[in-house]
Protein backbone atom coordinates (compact mmCIF):
# COMPACT_ATOMS: atom_id res chain seq x y z
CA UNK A 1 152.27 80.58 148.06
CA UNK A 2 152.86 78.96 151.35
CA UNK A 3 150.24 78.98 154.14
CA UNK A 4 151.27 81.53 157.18
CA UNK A 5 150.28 80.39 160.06
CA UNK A 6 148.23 82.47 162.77
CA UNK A 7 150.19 81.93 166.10
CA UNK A 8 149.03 84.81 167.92
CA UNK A 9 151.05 86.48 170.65
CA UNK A 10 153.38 85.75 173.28
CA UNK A 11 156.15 87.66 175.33
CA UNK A 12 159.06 86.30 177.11
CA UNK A 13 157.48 88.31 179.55
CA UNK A 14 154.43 85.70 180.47
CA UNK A 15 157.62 83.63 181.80
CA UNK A 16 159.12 86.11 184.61
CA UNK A 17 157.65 84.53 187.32
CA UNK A 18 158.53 81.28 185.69
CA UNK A 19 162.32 81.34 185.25
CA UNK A 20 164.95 83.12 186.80
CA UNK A 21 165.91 87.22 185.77
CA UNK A 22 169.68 85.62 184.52
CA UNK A 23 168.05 83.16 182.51
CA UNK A 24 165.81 86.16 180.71
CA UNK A 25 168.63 88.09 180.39
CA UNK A 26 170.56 85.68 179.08
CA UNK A 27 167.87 85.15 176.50
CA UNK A 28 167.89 88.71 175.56
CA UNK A 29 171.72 88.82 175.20
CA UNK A 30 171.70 86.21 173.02
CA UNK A 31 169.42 86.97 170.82
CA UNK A 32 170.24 90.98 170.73
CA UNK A 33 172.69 90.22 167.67
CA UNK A 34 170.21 88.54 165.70
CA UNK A 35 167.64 91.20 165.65
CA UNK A 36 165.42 91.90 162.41
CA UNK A 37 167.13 88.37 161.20
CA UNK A 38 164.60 87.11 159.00
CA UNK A 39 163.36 83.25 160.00
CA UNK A 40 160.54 81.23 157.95
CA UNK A 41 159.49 77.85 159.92
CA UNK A 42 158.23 75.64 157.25
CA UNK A 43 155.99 72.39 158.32
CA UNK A 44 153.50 70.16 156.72
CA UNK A 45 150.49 70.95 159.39
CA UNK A 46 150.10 73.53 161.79
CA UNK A 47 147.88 70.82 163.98
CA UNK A 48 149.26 67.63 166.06
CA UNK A 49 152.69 66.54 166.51
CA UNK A 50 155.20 67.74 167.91
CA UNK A 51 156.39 70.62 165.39
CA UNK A 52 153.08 72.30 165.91
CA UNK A 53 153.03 72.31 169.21
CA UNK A 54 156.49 73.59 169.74
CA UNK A 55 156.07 76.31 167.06
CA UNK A 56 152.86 78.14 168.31
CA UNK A 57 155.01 79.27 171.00
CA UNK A 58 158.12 79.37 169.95
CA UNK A 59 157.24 81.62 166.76
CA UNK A 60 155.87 84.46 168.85
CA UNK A 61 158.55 84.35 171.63
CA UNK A 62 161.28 84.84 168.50
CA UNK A 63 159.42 87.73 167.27
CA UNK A 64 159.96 89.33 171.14
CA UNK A 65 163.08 88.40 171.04
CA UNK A 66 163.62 90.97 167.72
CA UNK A 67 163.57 88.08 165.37
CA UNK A 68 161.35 89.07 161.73
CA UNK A 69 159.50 85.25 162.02
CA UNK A 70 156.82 83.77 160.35
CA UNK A 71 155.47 79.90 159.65
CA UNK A 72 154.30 78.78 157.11
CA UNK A 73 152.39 75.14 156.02
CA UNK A 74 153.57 73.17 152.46
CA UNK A 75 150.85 72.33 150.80
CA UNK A 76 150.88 68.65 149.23
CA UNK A 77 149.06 65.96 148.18
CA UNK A 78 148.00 63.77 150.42
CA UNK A 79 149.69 60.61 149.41
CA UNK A 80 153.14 62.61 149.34
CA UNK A 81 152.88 63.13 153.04
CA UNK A 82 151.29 59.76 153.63
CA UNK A 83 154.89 58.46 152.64
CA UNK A 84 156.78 60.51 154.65
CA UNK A 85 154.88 60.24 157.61
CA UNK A 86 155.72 56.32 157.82
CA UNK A 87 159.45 57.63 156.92
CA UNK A 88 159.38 59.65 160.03
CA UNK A 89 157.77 56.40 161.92
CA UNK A 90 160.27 54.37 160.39
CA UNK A 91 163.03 56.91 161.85
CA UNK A 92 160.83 56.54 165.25
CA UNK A 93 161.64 52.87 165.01
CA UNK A 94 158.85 51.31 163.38
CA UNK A 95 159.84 48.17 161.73
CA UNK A 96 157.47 48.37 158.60
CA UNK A 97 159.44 49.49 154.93
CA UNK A 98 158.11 51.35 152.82
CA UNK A 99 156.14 49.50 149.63
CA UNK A 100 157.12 49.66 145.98
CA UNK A 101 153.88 52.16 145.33
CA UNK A 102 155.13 54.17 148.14
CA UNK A 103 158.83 54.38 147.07
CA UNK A 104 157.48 55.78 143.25
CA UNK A 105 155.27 58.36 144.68
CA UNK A 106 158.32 59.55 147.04
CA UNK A 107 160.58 59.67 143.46
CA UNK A 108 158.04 60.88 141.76
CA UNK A 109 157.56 64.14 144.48
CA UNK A 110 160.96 64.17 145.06
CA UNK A 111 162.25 65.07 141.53
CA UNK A 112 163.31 68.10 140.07
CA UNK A 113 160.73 68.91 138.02
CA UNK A 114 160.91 72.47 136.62
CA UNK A 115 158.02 73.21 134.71
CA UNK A 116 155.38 76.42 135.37
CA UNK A 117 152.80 73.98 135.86
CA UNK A 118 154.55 71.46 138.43
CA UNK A 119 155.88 74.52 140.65
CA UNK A 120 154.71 77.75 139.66
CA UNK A 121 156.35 81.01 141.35
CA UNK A 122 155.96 80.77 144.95
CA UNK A 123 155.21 77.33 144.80
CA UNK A 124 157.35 75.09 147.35
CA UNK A 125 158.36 71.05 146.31
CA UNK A 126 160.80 68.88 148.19
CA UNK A 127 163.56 67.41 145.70
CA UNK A 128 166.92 66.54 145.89
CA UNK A 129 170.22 67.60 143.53
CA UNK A 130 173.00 65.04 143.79
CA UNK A 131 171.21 63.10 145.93
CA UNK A 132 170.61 65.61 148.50
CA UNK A 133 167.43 66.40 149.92
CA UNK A 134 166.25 69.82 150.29
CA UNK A 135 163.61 72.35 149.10
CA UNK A 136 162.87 73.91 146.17
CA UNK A 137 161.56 77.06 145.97
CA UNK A 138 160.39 78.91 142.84
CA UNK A 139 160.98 82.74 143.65
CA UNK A 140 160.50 84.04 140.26
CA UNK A 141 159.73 82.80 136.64
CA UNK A 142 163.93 82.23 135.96
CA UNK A 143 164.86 81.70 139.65
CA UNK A 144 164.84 79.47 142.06
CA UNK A 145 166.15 78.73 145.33
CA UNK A 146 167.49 75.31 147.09
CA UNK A 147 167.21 74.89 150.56
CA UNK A 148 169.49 72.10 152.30
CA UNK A 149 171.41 70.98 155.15
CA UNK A 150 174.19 73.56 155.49
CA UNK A 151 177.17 70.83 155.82
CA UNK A 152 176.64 70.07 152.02
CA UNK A 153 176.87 73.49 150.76
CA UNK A 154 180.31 73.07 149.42
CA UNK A 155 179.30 69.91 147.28
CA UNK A 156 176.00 71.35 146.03
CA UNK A 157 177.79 74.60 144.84
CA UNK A 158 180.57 72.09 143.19
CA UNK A 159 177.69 69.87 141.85
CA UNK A 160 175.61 72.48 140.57
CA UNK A 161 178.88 74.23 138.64
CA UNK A 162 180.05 71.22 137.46
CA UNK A 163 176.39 70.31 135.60
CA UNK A 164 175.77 74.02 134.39
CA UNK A 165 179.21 73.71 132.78
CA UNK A 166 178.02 70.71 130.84
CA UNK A 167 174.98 72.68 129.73
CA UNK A 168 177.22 75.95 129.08
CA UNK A 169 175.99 77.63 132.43
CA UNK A 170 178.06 78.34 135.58
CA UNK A 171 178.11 80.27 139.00
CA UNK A 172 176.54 83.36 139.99
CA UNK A 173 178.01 85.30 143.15
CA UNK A 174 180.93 87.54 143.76
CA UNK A 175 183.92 85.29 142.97
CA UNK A 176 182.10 84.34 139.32
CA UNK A 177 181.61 88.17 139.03
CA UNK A 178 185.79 88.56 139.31
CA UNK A 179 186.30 85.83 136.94
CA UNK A 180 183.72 87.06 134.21
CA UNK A 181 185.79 90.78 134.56
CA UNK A 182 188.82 89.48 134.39
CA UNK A 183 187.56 87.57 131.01
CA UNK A 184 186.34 90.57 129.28
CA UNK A 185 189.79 92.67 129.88
């Protein structure tokens, strides 16, 4: 299971004096349609850098807001993050590439391995499925759950249909629902 993190308590309250009453409205107003929305921050520390820092007050100021929000920490080894902390420096435009030992240990973590003892329920793993990086999450001993960039949700559904069909799978949802009924009549 993933680490919650402790933030404590804040209100959007401490920052009357601070901003202006529009701006705090506004704030309200905006987030009055997301209330009860359900929001997980996931991070590889909850000390130092810049994450962190942001999130131990942002995280309570959501939950004023009406927002049901939580953090929680990956837990990793420690080479895994070694790597992509110099990809983030690299990003942060340090010149240095990555070495051949540090390009098999991000493959290695990065891969879709399945098995109970690699990523047990609850457990959370980075990976990628058609070369797209996301997060896996193992909610239950047959299911798990992908998390990605939302702009490749299209190809990931048409990627993940098109390799179940090779294995005699397909989709789950509503519109595979229809199709399966429609079948059967």
């Amino acid at each position: 299971m993933l680490q919650l993190v402790n933030v404590g308590h804040k209100s959007l309250g401490d920052y009357a004096t601070l901003v202006s009453r529009g701006l705090m409205d506004e704030i309200r107003r905006l987030a009055e349609p997301l209330q009860g929305a359900r929001v997980v921050h996931v991070s590889a520390t909850a000390f130092g850098g810049g994450v962190a820092e942001i999130n131990y007050t942002l995280v309570p100021l959501m939950a004023d807001a009406g927002l049901d929000v939580e953090w929680r920490i990956i837990r990793g080894a420690d080479e895994f993050f070694a790597v992509t902390k110099a990809i983030h420096n690299g990003l942060q435009g340090d010149s240095r590439s990555l070495s051949a030992e540090e390009r098999e240990t991000f493959a290695r973590f990065c891969a879709l391995d399945l098995r109970p003892h690699v990523i047990p329920v609850g457990a959370l793993r980075p990976g990628s499925i058609g070369r797209q990086p996301g997060i896996l999450i193992r909610e239950d001993e047959d299911r798990y759950l992908f998390l990605f960039g939302w702009a490749t949700g299209e190809y990931m559904w048409s990627t993940v249909a098109d390799a179940a069909g090779h294995l005699g799978g397909g989709p789950i949802g509503v519109d595979a629902l229809v199709d399966t009924e429609a079948t059967r009549a």
